[in-house]
Protein backbone atom coordinates (compact mmCIF):
# COMPACT_ATOMS: atom_id res chain seq x y z
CA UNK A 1 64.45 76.61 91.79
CA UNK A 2 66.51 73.30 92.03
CA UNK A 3 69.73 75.92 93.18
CA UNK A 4 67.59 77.41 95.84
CA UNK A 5 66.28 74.43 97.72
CA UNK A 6 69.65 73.11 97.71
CA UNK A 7 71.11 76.64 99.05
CA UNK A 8 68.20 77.53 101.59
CA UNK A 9 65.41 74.51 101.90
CA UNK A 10 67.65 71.74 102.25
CA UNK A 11 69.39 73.61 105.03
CA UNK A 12 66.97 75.72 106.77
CA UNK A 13 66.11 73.02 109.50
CA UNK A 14 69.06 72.87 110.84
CA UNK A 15 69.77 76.35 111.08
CA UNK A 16 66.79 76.94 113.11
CA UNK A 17 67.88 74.54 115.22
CA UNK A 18 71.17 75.70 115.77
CA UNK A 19 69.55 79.06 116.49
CA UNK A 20 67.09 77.80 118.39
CA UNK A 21 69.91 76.04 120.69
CA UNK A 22 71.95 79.20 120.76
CA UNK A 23 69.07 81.27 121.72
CA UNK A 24 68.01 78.57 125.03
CA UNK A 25 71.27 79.99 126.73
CA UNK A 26 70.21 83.52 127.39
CA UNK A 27 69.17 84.63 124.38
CA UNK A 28 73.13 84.33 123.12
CA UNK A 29 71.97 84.14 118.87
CA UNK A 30 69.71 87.29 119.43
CA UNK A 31 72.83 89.23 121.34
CA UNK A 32 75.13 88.19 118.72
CA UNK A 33 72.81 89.69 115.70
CA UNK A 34 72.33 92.43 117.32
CA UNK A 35 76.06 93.09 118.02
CA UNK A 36 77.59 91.21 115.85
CA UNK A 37 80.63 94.09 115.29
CA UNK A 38 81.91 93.23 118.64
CA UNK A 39 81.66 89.09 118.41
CA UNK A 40 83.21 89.97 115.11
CA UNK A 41 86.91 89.17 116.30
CA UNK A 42 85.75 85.99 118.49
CA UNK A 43 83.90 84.21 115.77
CA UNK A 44 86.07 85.48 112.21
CA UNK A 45 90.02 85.81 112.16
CA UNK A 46 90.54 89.26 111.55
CA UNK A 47 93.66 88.45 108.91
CA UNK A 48 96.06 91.05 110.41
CA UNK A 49 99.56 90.66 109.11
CA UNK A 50 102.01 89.76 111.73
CA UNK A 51 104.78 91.75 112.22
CA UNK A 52 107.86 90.72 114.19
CA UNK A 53 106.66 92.12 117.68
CA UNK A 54 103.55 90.15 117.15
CA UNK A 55 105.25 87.11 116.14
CA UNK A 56 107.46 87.48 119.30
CA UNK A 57 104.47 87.63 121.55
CA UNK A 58 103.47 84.36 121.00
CA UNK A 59 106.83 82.75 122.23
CA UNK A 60 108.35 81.89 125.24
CA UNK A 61 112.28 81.12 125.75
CA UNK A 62 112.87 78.41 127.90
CA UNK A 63 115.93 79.12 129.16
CA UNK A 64 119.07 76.94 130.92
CA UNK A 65 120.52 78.39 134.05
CA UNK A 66 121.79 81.92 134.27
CA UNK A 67 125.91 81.39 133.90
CA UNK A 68 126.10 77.98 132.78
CA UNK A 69 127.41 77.16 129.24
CA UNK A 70 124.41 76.19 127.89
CA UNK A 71 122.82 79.58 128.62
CA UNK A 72 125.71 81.90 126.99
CA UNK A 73 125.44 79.72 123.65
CA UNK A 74 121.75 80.39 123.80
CA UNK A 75 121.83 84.10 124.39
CA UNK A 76 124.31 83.65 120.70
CA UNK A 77 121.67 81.74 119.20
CA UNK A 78 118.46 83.79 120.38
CA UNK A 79 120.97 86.90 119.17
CA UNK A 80 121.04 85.14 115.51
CA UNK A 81 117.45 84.67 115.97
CA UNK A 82 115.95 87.86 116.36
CA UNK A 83 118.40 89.45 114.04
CA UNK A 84 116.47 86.26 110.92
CA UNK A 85 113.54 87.81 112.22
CA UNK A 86 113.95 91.12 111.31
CA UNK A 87 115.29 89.91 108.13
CA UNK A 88 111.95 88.15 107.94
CA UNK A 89 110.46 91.47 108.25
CA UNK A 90 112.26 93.65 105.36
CA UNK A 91 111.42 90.43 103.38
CA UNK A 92 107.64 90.56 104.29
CA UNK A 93 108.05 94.59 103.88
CA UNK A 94 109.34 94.45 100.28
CA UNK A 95 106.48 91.44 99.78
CA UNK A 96 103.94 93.52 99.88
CA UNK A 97 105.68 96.64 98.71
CA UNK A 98 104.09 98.56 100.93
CA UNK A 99 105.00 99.58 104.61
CA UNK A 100 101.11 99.02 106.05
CA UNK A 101 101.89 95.83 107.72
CA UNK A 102 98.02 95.42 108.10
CA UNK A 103 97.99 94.93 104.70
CA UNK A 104 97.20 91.37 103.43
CA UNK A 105 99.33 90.27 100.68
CA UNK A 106 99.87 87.28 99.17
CA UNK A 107 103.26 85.65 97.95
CA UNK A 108 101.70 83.83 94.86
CA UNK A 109 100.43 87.22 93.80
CA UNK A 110 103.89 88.84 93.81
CA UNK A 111 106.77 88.08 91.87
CA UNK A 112 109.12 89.66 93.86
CA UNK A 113 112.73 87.68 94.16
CA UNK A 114 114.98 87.79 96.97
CA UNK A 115 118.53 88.94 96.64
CA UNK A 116 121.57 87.20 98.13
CA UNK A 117 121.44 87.92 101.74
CA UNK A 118 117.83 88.31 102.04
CA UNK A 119 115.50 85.85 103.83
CA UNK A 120 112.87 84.51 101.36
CA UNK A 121 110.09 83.74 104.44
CA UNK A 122 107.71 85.35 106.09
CA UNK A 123 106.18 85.19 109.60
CA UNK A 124 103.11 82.74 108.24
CA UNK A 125 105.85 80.64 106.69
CA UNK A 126 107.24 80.07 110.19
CA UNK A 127 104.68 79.60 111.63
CA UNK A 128 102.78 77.02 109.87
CA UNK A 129 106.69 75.54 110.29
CA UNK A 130 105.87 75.83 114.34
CA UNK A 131 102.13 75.01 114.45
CA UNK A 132 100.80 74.50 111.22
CA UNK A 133 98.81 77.22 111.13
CA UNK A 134 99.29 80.36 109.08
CA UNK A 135 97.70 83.18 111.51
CA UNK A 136 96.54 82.97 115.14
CA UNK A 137 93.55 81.37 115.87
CA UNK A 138 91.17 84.23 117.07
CA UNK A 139 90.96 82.99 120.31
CA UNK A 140 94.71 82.02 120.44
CA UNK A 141 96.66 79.07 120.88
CA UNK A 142 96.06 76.77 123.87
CA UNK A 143 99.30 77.80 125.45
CA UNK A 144 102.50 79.99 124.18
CA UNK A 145 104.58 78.57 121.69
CA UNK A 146 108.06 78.11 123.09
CA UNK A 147 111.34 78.04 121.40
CA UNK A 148 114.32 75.22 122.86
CA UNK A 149 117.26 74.91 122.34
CA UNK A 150 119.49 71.48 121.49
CA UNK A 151 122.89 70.88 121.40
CA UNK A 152 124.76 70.55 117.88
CA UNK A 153 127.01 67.34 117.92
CA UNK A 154 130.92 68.06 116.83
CA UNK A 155 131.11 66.91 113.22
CA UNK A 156 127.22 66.62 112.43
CA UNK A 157 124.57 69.70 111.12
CA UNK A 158 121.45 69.28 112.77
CA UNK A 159 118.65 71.18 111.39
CA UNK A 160 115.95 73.27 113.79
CA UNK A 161 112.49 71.12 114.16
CA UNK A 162 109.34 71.77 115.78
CA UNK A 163 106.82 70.08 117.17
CA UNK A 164 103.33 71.44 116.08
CA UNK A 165 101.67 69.48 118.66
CA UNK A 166 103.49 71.26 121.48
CA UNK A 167 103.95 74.25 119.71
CA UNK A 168 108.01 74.22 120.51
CA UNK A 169 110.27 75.44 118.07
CA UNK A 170 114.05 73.56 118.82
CA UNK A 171 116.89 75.79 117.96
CA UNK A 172 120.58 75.14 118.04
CA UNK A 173 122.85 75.69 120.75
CA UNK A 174 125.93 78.18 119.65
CA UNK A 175 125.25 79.39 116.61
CA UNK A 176 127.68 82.45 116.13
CA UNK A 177 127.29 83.25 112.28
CA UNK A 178 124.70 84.57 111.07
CA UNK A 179 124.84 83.23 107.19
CA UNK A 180 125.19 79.57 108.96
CA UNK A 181 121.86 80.97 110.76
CA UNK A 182 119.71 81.65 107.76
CA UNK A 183 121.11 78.62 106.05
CA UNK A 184 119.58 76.64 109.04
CA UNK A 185 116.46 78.07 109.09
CA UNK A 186 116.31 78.45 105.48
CA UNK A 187 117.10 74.94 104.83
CA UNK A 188 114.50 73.59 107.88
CA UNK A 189 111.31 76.04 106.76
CA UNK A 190 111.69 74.42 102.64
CA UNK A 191 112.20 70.69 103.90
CA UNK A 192 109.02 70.96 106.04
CA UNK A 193 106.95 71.36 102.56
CA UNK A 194 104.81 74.15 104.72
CA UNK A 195 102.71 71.41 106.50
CA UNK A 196 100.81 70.80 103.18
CA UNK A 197 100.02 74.00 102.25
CA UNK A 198 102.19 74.36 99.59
């Protein structure tokens, strides 16, 4: 009895009145019981697994001028980029062991190793790194993520950063190889600590 007062009594008040509120703008609580299959994807993330072309979507390149310097050592570093990302794909691929890339699977569940060569992230892993979150919100982010670019002083190794309040991802300028990529990215995704959701 004690259980369901606190489980139903306790609460019941306020649910009313949160239905009762819901219900004084055009009957909205009413039309979403009813249909409640189509406000499923509004209200309730819908835990798709991203794939790469999904995880593209949701960036924008900002871009220097079209024949500068700048530009042609960002075309080498978006080039290393999408090349990780399909990486990032096999990796989530072999993950799950299965090719049904709706398919939820968790990496604490697995115990699947990566072999030299092979990413050992997945497309949440970047981005929680870029936003801290580790799907789309189900209405989507307030604006596109973006991916930057910054220049890589002579001498030094600056790793890529983000910004998950602006939803920017910083990349280097002019990176050519595409081990020195992964170590980059590799290296920046494990020192973030995955935005406390280790």
């Amino acid at each position: 009895m004690c259980f369901y007062h606190h489980l139903i009594n306790r609460v019941a008040s306020m649910v009313q009145q949160y239905t009762a509120g819901l219900n004084s703008c055009g009957h909205f609580f009413n039309l979403v019981s009813e249909n409640w299959q189509q406000f499923l994807p509004i209200f309730c993330s819908m835990g798709g697994k991203l794939t790469r072309q999904t995880f593209r979507g949701l960036f924008l390149t900002d871009w220097s001028p079209e024949g500068s310097n700048d530009r042609e050592e960002e075309e080498e570093t978006i080039f290393q980029y999408d090349d990780w990302l399909i990486k990032v794909e096999e990796f989530s691929h072999k993950l799950c062991n299965n090719n049904d890339t709706n398919m939820l699977c968790k990496q604490s569940n697995t115990t699947y190793m990566p072999t030299e060569g092979e990413v050992d992230a997945t497309f949440e892993d970047l981005l929680v790194f870029v936003t801290g979150a580790d799907h789309p919100p189900a209405l989507g982010f307030p604006s596109k993520c973006q991916v930057h670019f910054f220049s890589q002083e002579p001498g030094t190794r600056r790793l890529p950063y983000a910004s998950t309040c602006a939803l920017f991802l910083y990349l280097p300028r002019g990176v050519r190889e595409e081990e020195d990529f992964a170590d980059l990215m590799s290296t920046a995704l494990v020192g973030s600590l995955g935005f406390g959701k280790v």
